[in-house]
N, C-alpha and C. Protein backbone atom coordinates (compact mmCIF):
# COMPACT_ATOMS: atom_id res chain seq x y z
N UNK A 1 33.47 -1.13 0.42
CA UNK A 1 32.48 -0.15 0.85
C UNK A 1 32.96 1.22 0.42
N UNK A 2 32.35 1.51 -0.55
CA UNK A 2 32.79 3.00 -1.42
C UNK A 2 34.44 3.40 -1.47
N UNK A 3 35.32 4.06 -0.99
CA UNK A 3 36.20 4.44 -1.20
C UNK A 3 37.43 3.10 -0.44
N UNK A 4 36.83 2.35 0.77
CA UNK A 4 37.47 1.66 1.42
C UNK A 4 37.98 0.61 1.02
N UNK A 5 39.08 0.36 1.43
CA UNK A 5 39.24 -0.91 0.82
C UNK A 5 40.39 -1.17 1.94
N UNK A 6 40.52 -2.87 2.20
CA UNK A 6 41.64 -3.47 2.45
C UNK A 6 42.46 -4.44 2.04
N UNK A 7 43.47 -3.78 1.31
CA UNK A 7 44.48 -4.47 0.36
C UNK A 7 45.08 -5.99 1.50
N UNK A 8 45.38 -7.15 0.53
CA UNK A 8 45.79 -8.29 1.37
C UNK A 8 44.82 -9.05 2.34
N UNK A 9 43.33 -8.63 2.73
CA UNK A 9 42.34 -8.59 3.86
C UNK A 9 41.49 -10.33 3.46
N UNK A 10 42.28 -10.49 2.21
CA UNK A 10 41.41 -11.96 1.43
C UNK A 10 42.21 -12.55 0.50
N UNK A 11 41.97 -13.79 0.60
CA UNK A 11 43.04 -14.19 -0.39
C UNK A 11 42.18 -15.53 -0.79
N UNK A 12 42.03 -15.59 -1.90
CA UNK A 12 41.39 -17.04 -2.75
C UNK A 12 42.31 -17.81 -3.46
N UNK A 13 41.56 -19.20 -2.70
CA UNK A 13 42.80 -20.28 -3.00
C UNK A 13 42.89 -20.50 -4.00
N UNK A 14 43.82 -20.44 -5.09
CA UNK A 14 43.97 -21.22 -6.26
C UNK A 14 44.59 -22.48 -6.56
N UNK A 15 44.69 -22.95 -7.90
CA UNK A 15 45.37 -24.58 -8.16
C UNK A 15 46.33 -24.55 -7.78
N UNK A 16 47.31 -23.89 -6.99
CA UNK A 16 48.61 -24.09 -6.20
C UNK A 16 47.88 -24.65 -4.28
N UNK A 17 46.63 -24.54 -4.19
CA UNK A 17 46.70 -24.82 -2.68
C UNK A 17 46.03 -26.28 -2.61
N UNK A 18 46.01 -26.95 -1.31
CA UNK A 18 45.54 -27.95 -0.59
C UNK A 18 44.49 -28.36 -1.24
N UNK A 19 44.45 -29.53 -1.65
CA UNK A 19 43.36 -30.22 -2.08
C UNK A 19 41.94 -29.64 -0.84
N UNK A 20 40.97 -29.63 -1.97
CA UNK A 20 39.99 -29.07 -0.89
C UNK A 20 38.98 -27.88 -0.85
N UNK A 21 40.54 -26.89 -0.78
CA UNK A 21 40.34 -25.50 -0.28
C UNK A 21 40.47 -24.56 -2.06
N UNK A 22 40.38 -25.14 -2.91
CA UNK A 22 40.44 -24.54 -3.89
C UNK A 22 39.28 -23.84 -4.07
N UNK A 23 39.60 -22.65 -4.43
CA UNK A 23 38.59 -21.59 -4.65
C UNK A 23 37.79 -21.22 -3.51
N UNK A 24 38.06 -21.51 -2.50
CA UNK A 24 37.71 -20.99 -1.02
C UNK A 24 38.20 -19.40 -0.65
N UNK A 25 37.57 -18.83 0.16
CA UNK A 25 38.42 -17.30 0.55
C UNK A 25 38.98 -17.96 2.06
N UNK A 26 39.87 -17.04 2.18
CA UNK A 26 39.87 -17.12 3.45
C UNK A 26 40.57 -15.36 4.28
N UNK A 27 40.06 -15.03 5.18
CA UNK A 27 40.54 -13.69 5.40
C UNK A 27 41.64 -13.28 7.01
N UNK A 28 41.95 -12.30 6.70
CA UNK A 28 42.99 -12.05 8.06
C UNK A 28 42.09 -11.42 8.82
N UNK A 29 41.86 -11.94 10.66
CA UNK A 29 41.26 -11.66 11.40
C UNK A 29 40.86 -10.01 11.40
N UNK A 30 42.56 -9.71 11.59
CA UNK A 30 42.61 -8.28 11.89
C UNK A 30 42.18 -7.49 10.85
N UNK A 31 42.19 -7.83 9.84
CA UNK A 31 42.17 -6.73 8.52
C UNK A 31 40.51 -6.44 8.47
N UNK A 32 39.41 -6.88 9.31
CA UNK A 32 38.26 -6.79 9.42
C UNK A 32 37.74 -6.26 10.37
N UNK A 33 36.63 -5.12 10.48
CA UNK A 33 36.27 -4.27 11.39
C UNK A 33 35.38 -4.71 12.30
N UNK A 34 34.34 -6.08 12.04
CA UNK A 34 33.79 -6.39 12.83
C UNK A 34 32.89 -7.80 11.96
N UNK A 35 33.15 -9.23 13.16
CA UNK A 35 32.79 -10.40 11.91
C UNK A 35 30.99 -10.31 13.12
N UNK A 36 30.60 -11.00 12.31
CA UNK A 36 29.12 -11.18 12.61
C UNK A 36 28.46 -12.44 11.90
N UNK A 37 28.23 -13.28 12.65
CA UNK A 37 27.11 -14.77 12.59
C UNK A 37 25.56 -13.92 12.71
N UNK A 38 25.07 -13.91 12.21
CA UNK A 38 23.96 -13.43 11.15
C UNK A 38 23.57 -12.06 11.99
N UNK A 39 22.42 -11.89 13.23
CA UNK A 39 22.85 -10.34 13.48
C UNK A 39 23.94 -10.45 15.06
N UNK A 40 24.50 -11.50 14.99
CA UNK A 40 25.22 -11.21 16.25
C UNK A 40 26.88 -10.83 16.45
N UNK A 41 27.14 -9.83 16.68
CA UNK A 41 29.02 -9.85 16.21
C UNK A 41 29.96 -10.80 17.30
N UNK A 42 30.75 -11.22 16.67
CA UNK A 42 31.64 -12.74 16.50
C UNK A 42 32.82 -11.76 17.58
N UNK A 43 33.37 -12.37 18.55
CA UNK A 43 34.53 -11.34 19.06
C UNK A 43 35.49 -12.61 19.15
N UNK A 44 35.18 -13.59 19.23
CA UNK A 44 36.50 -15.06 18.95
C UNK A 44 36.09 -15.16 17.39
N UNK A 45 37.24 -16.56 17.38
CA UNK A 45 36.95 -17.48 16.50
C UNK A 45 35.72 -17.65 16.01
N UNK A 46 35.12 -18.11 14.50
CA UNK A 46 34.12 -18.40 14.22
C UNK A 46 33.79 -20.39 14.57
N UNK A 47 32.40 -20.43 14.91
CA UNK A 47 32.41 -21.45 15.39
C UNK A 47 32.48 -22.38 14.37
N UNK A 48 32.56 -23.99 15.11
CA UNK A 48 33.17 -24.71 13.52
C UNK A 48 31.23 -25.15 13.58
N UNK A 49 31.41 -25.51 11.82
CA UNK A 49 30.18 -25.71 11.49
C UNK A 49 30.31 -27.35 11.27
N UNK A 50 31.13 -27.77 11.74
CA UNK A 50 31.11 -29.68 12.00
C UNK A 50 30.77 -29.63 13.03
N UNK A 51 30.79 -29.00 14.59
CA UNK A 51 29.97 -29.58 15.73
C UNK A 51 29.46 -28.30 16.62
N UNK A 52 28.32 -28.26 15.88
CA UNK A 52 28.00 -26.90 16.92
C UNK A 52 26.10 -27.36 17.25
N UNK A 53 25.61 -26.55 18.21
CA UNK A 53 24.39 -26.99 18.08
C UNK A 53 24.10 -24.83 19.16
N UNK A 54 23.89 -24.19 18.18
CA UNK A 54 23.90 -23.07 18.64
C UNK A 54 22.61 -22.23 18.26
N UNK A 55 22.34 -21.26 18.64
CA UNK A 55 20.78 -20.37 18.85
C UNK A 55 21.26 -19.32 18.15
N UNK A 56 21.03 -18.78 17.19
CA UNK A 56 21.73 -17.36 16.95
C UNK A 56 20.23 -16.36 16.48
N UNK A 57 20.40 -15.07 17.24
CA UNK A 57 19.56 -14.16 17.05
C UNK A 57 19.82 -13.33 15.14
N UNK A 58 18.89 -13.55 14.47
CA UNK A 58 18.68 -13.07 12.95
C UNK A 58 17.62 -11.90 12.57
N UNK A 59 18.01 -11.10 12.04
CA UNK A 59 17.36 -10.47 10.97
C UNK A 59 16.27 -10.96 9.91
N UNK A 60 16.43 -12.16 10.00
CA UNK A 60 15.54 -12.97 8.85
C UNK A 60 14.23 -13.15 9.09
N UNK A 61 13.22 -12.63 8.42
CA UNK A 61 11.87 -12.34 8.66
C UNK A 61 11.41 -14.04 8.43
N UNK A 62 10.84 -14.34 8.84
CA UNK A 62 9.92 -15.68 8.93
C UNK A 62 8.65 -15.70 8.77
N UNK A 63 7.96 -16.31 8.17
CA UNK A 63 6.31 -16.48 8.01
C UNK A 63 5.94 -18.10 7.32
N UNK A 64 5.06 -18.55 8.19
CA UNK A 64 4.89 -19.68 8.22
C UNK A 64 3.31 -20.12 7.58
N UNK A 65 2.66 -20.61 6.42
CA UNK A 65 1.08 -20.60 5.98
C UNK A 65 0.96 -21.83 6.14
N UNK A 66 0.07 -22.67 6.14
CA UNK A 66 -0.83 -23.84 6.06
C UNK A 66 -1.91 -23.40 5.23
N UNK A 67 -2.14 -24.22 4.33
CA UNK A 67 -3.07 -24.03 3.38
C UNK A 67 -3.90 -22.51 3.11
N UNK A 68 -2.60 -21.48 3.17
CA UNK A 68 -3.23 -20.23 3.05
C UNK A 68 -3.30 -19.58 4.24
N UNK A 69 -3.61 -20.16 5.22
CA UNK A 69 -3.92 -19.59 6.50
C UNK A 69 -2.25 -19.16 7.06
N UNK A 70 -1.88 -17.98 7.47
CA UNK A 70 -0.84 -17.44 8.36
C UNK A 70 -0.85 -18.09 9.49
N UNK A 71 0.24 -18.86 9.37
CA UNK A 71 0.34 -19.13 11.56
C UNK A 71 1.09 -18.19 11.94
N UNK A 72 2.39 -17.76 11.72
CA UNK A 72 3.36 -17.34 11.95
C UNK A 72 3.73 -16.25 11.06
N UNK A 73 4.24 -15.31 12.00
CA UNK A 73 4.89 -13.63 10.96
C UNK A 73 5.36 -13.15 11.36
N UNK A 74 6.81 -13.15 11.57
CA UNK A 74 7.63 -12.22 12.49
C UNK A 74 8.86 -11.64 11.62
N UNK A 75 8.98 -10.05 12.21
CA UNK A 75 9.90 -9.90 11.34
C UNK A 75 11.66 -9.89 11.62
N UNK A 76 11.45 -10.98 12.56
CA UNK A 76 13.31 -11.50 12.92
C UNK A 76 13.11 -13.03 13.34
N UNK A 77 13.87 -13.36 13.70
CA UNK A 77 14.00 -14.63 14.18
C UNK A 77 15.66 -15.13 14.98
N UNK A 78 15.09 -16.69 15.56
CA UNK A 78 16.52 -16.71 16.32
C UNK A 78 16.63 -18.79 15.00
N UNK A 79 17.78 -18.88 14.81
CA UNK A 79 17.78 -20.02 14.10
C UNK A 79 18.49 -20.61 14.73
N UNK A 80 18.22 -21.85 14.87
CA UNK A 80 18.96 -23.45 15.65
C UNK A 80 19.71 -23.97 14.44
N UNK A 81 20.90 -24.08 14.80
CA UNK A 81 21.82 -24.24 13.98
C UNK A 81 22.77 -25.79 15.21
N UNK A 82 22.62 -26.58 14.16
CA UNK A 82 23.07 -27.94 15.14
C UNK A 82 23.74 -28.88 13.89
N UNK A 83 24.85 -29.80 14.00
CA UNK A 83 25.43 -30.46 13.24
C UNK A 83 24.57 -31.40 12.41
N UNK A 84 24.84 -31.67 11.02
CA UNK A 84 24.44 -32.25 10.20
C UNK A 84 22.62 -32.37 10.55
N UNK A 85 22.30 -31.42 10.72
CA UNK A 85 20.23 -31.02 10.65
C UNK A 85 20.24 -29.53 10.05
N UNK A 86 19.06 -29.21 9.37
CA UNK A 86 18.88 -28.48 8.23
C UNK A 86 18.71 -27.19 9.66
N UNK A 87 18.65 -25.91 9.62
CA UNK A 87 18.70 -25.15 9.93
C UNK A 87 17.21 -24.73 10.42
N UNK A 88 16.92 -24.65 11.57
CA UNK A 88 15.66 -24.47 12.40
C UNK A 88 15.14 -23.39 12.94
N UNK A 89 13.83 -22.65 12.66
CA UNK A 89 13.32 -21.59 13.76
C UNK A 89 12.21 -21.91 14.71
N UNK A 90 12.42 -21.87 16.15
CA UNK A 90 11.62 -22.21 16.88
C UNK A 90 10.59 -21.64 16.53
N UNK A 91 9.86 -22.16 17.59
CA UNK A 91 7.94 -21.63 17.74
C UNK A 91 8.49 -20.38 19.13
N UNK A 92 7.40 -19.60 18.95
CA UNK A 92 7.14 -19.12 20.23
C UNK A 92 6.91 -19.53 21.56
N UNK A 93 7.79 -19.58 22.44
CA UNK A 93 7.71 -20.05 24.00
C UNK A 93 6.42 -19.76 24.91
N UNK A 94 5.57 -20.98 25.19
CA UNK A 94 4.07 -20.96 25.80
C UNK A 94 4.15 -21.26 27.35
N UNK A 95 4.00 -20.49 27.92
CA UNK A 95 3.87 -20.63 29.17
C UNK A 95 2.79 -21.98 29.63
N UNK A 96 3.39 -22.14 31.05
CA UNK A 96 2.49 -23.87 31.51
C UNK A 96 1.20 -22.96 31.84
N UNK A 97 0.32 -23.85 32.18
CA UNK A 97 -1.08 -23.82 32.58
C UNK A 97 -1.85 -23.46 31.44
């Protein structure tokens, strides 16, 4: 970010590491000012993406058509994020009666 920088803050695996992890980044907690899962900031660990089944509030505009027709247009969303299923945005919550 323009003048900033943090030396050591990332390091990419090369053909000397763990089967696997080649060409992966991986970064030092501390050397980062603030982690964030899409608009929400992270203050632990990031969660593992083998068993999670989590709601996260997004930035990501959504719009949904059927044959042309708009159902849906919002400009954020919250995404369901759950192990091995493709990545989900609810409907809007309808009250009973």
């Amino acid at each position: 970010m323009g003048s900033l920088t943090r030396p050591g803050a990332a390091r990419e695996w090369g053909e000397d590491a763990l089967s696997g992890i080649v060409g992966h980044v991986s970064f030092r907690w501390e050397a980062i000012d603030a982690w964030f899962e899409e608009d929400e900031q992270a203050f632990i660990q990031p969660r593992s993406p083998y068993t999670r089944a989590d709601e996260l509030r997004s930035g990501r505009a959504v719009r949904v058509e059927l044959d042309g027709a708009v159902l849906a247009d919002a400009p954020s969303s919250v995404m369901v994020l759950e192990t091995e299923l493709p990545t989900r945005y609810p409907g809007p919550t309808r009250s009973a009666g």
